[in-house]
N, C-alpha and C. Protein backbone atom coordinates (compact mmCIF):
# COMPACT_ATOMS: atom_id res chain seq x y z
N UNK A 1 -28.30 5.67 -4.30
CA UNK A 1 -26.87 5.77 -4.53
C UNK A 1 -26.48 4.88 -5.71
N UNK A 2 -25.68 5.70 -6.72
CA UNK A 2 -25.46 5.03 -8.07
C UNK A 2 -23.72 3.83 -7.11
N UNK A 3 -24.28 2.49 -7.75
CA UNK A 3 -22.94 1.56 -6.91
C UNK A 3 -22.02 1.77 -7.78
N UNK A 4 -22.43 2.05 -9.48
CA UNK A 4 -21.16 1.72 -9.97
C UNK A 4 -19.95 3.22 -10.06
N UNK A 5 -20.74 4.13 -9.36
CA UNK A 5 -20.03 5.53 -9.22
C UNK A 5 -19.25 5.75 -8.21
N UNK A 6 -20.04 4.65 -7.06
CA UNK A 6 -18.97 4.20 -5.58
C UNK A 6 -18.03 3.26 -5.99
N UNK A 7 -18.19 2.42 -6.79
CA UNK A 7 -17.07 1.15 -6.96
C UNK A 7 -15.69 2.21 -7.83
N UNK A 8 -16.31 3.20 -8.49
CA UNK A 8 -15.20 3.77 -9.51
C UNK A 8 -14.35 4.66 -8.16
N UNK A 9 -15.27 5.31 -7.59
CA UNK A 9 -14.23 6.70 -7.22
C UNK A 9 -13.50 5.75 -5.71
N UNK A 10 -14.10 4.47 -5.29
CA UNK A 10 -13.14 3.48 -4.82
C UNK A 10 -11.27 3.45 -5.57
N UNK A 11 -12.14 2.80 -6.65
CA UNK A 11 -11.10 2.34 -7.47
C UNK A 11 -9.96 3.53 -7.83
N UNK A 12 -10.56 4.76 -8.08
CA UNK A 12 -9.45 5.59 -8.29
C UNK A 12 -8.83 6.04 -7.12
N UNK A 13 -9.77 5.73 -5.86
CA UNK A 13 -9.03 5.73 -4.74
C UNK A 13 -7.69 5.45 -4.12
N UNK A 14 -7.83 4.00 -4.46
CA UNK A 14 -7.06 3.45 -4.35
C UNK A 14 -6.03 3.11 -4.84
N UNK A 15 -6.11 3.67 -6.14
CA UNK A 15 -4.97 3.23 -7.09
C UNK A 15 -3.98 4.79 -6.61
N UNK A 16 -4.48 5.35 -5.69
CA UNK A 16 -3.68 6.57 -5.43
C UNK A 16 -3.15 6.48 -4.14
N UNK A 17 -3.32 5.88 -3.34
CA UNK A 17 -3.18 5.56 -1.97
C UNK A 17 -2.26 3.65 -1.69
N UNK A 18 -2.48 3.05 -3.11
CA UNK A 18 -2.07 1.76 -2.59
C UNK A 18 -0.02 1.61 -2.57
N UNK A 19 0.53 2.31 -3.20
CA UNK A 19 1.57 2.22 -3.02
C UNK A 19 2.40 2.94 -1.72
N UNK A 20 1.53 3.95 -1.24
CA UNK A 20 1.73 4.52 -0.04
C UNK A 20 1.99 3.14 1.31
N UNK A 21 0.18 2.70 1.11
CA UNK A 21 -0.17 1.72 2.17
C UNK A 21 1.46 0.52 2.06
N UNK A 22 1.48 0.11 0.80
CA UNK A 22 2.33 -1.27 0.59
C UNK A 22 3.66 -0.88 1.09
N UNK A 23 4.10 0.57 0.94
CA UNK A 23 5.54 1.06 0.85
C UNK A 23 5.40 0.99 2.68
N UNK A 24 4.48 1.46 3.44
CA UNK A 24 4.24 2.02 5.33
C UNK A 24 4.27 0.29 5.49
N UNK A 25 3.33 -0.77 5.06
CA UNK A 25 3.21 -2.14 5.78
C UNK A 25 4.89 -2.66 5.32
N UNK A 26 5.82 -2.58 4.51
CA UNK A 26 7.05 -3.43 4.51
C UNK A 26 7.84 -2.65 4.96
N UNK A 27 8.34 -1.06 5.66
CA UNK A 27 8.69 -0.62 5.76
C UNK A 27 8.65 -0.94 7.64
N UNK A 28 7.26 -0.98 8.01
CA UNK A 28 7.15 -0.93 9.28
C UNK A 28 7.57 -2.11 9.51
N UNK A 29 7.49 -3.60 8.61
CA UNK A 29 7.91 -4.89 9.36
C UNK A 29 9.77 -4.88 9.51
N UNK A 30 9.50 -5.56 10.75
CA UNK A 30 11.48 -5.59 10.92
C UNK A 30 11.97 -6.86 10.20
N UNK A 31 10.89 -8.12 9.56
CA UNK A 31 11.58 -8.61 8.87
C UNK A 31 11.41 -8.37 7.55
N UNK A 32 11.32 -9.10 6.21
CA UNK A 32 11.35 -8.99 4.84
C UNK A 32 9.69 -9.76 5.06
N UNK A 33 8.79 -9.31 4.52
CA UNK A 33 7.60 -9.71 4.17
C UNK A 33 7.33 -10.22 2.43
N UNK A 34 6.60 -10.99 2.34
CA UNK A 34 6.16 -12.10 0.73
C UNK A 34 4.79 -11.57 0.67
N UNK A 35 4.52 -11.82 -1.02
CA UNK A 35 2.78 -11.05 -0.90
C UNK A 35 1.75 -11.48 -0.06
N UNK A 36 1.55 -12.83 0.06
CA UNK A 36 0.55 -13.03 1.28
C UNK A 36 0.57 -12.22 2.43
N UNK A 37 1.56 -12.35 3.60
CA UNK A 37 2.14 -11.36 4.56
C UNK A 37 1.57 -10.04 4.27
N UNK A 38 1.80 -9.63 3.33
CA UNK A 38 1.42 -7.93 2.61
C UNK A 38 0.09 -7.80 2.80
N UNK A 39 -0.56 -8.52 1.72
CA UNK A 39 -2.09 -8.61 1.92
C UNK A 39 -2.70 -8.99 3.10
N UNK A 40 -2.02 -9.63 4.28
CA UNK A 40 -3.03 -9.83 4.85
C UNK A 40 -2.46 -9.25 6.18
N UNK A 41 -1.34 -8.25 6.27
CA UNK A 41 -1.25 -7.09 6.96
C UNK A 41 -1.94 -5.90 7.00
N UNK A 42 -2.33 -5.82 5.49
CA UNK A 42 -3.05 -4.62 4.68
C UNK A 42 -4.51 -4.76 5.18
N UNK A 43 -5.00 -5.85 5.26
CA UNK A 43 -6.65 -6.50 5.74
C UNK A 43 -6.30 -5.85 7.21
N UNK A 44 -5.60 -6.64 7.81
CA UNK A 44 -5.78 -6.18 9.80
C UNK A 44 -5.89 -4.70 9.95
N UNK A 45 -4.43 -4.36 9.27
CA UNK A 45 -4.74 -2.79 9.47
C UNK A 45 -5.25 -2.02 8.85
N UNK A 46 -6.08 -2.08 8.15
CA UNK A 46 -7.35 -0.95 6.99
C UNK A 46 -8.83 -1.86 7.79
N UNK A 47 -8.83 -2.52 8.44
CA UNK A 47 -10.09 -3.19 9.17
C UNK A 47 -10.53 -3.47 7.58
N UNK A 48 -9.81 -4.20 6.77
CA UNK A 48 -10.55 -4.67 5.26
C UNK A 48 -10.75 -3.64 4.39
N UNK A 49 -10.71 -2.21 4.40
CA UNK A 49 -11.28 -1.42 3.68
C UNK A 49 -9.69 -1.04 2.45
N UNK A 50 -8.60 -1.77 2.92
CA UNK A 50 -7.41 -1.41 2.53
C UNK A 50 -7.16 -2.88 2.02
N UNK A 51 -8.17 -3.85 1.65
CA UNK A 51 -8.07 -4.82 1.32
C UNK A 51 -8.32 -5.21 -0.03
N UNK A 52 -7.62 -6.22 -0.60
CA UNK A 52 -7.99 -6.24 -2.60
C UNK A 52 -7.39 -7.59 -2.72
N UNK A 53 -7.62 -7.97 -4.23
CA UNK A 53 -7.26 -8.74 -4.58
C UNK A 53 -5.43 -8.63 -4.29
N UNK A 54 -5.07 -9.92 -3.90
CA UNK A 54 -3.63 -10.37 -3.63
C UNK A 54 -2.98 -10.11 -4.90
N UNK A 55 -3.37 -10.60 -5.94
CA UNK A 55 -2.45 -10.64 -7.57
C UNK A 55 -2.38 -8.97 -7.93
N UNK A 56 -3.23 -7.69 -7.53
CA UNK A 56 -3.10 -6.29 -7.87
C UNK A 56 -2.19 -5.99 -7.05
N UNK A 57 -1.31 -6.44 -5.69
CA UNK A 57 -0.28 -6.00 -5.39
C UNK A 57 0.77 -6.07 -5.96
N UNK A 58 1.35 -7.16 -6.30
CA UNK A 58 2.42 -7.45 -7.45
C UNK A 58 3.08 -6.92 -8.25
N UNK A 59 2.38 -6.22 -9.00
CA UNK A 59 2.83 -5.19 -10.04
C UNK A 59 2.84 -3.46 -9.26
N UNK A 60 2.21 -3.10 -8.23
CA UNK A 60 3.20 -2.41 -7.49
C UNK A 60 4.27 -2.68 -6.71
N UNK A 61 4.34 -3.98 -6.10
CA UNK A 61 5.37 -4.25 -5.20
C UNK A 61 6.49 -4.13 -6.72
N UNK A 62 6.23 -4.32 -7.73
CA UNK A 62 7.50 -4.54 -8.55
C UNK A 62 7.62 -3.02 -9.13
N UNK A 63 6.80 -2.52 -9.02
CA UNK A 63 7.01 -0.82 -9.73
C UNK A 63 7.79 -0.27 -8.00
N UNK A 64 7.23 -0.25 -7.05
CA UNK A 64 8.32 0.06 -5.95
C UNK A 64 10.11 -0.51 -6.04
N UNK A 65 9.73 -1.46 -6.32
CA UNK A 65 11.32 -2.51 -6.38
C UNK A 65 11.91 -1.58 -7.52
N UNK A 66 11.20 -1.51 -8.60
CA UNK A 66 11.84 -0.57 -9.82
C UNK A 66 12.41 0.62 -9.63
N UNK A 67 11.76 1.14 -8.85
CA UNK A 67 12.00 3.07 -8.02
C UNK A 67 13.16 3.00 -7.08
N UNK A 68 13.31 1.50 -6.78
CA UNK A 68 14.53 1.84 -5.64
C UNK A 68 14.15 1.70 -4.61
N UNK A 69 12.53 1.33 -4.33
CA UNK A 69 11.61 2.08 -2.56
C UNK A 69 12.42 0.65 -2.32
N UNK A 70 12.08 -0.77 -2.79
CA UNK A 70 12.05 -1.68 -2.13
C UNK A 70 13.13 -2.37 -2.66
N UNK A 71 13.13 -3.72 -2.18
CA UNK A 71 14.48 -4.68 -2.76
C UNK A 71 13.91 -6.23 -2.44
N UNK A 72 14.00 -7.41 -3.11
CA UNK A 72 13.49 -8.35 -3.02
C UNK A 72 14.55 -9.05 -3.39
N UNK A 73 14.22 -10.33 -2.34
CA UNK A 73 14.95 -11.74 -3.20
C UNK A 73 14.32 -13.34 -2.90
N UNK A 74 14.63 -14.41 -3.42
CA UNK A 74 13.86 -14.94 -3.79
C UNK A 74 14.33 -15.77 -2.76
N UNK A 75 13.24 -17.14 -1.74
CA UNK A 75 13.44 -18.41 -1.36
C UNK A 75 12.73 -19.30 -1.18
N UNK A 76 13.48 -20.64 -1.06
CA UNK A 76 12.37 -21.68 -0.98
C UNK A 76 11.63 -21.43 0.11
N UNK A 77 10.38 -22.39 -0.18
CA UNK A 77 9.38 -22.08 0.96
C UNK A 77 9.11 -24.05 1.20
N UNK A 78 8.82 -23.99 2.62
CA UNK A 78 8.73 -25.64 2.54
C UNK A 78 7.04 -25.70 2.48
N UNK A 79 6.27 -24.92 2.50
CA UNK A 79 5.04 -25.38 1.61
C UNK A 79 4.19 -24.50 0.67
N UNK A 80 5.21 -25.04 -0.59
CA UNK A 80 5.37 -24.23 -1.58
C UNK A 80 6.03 -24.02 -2.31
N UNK A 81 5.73 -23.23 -3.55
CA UNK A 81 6.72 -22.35 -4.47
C UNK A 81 7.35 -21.69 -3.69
N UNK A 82 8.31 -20.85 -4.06
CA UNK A 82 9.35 -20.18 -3.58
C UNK A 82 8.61 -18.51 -3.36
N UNK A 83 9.31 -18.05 -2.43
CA UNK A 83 8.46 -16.91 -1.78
C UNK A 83 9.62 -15.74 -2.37
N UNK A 84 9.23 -14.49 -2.78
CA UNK A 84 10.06 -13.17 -3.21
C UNK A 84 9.59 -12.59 -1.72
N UNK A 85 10.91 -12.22 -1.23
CA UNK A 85 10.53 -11.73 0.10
C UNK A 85 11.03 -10.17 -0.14
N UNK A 86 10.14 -9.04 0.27
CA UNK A 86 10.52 -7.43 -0.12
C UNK A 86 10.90 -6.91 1.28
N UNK A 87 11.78 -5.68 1.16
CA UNK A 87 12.34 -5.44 2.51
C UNK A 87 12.24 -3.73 1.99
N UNK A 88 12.18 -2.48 2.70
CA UNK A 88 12.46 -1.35 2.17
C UNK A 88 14.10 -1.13 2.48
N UNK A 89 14.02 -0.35 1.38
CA UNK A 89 15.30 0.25 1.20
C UNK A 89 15.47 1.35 1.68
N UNK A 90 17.06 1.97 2.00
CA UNK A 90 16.85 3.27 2.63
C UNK A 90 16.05 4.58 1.69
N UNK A 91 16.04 4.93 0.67
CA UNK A 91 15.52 5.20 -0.54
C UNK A 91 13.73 5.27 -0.25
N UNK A 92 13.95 4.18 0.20
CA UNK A 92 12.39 4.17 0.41
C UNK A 92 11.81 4.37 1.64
N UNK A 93 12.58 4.04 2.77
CA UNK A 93 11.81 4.80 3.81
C UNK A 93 12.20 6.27 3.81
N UNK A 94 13.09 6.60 2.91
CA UNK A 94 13.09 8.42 3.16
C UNK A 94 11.77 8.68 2.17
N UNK A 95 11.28 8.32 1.05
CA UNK A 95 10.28 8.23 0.61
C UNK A 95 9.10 8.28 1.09
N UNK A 96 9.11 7.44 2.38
CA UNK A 96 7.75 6.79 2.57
C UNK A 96 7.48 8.40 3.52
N UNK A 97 8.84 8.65 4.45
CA UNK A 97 8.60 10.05 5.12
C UNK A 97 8.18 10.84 4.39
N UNK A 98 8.46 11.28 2.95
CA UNK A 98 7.91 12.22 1.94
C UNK A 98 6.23 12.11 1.35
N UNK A 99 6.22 10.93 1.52
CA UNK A 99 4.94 10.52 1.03
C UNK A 99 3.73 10.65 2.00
N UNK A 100 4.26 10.02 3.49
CA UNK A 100 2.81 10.44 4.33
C UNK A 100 2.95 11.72 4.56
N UNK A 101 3.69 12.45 4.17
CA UNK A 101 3.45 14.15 4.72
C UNK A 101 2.95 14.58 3.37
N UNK A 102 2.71 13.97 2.64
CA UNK A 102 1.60 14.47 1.11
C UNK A 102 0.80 14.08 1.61
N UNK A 103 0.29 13.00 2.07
CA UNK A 103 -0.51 12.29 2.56
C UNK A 103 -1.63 13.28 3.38
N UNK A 104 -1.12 13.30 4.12
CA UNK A 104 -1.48 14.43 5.84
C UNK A 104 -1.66 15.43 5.40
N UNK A 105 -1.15 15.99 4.40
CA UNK A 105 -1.57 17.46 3.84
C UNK A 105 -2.42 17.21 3.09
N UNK A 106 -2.76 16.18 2.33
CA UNK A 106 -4.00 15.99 1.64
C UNK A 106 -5.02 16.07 1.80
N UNK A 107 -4.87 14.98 3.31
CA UNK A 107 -6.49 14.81 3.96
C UNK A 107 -6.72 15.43 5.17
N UNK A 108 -5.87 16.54 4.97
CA UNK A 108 -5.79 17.73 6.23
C UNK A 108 -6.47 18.71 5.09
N UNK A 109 -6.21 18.97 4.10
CA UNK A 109 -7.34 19.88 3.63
C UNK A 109 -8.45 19.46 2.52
N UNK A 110 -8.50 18.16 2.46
CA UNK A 110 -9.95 17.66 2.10
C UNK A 110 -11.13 17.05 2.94
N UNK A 111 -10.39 17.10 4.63
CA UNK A 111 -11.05 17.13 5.78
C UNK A 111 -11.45 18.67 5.90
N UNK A 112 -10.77 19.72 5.47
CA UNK A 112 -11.75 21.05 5.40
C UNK A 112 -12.25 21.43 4.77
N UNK A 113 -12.49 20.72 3.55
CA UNK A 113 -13.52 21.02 1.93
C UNK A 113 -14.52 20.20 2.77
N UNK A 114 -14.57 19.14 3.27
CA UNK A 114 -15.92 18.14 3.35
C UNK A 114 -16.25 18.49 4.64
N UNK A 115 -15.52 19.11 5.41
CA UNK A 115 -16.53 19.81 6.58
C UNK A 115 -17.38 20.88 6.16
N UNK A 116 -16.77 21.90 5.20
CA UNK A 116 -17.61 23.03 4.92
C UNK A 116 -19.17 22.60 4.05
N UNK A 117 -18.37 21.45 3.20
CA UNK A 117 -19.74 20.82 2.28
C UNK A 117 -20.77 20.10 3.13
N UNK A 118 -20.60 19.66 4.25
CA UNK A 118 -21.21 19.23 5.73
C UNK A 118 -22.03 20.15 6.60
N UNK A 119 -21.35 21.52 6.67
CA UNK A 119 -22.09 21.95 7.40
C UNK A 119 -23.69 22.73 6.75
């Protein structure tokens, strides 16, 4: 198995799926979540496989904030810099409904391409 052909079609994986995941983990919390929180919601629930570097969330959490999905604001933290805490917006959980039903239709019929290539 070529690794650097698994590390790529990873990578394009994910860069297609990670704003989904980030938009479902702040959407589902009832309070406002900060990037740590994010990332290491994203670890529990992907059992790690939905896991990455902390600093590559950022610049989606801020391309979501840009779209309207999300909304952030800033506070002190008592150990620490100050935390940007993101919350979804209504905008964005009607979104996020639009998005896992692309989602589900996706891997509802690339679960029947890779069964047929299976059998």
């Amino acid at each position: 198995m070529d690794e650097s052909l698994l590390r790529k079609f990873h990578k394009e994986l994910s860069a297609g799926t990670v704003s989904l995941a980030l938009l479902a983990v702040v959407a589902a919390s009832l309070e406002p979540m900060y990037g740590y929180q994010i990332a290491k919601r994203l670890e529990q629930l992907g059992d790690g496989v939905l896991a990455g570097k902390q600093s590559a969330l950022y610049p989606v959490l801020r391309n979501l904030e840009g779209a309207g999905l999300l909304e952030s604001f800033v506070e002190p933290s008592m150990s620490g810099p100050p935390r940007r805490y993101y919350r979804a917006t209504a905008t964005g959980r009607e979104a996020l409904t639009d998005w896992s039903a692309a989602w589900r239709a996706t891997r509802d019929s690339l679960d029947a391409v890779l069964k047929d290539a299976d059998a």
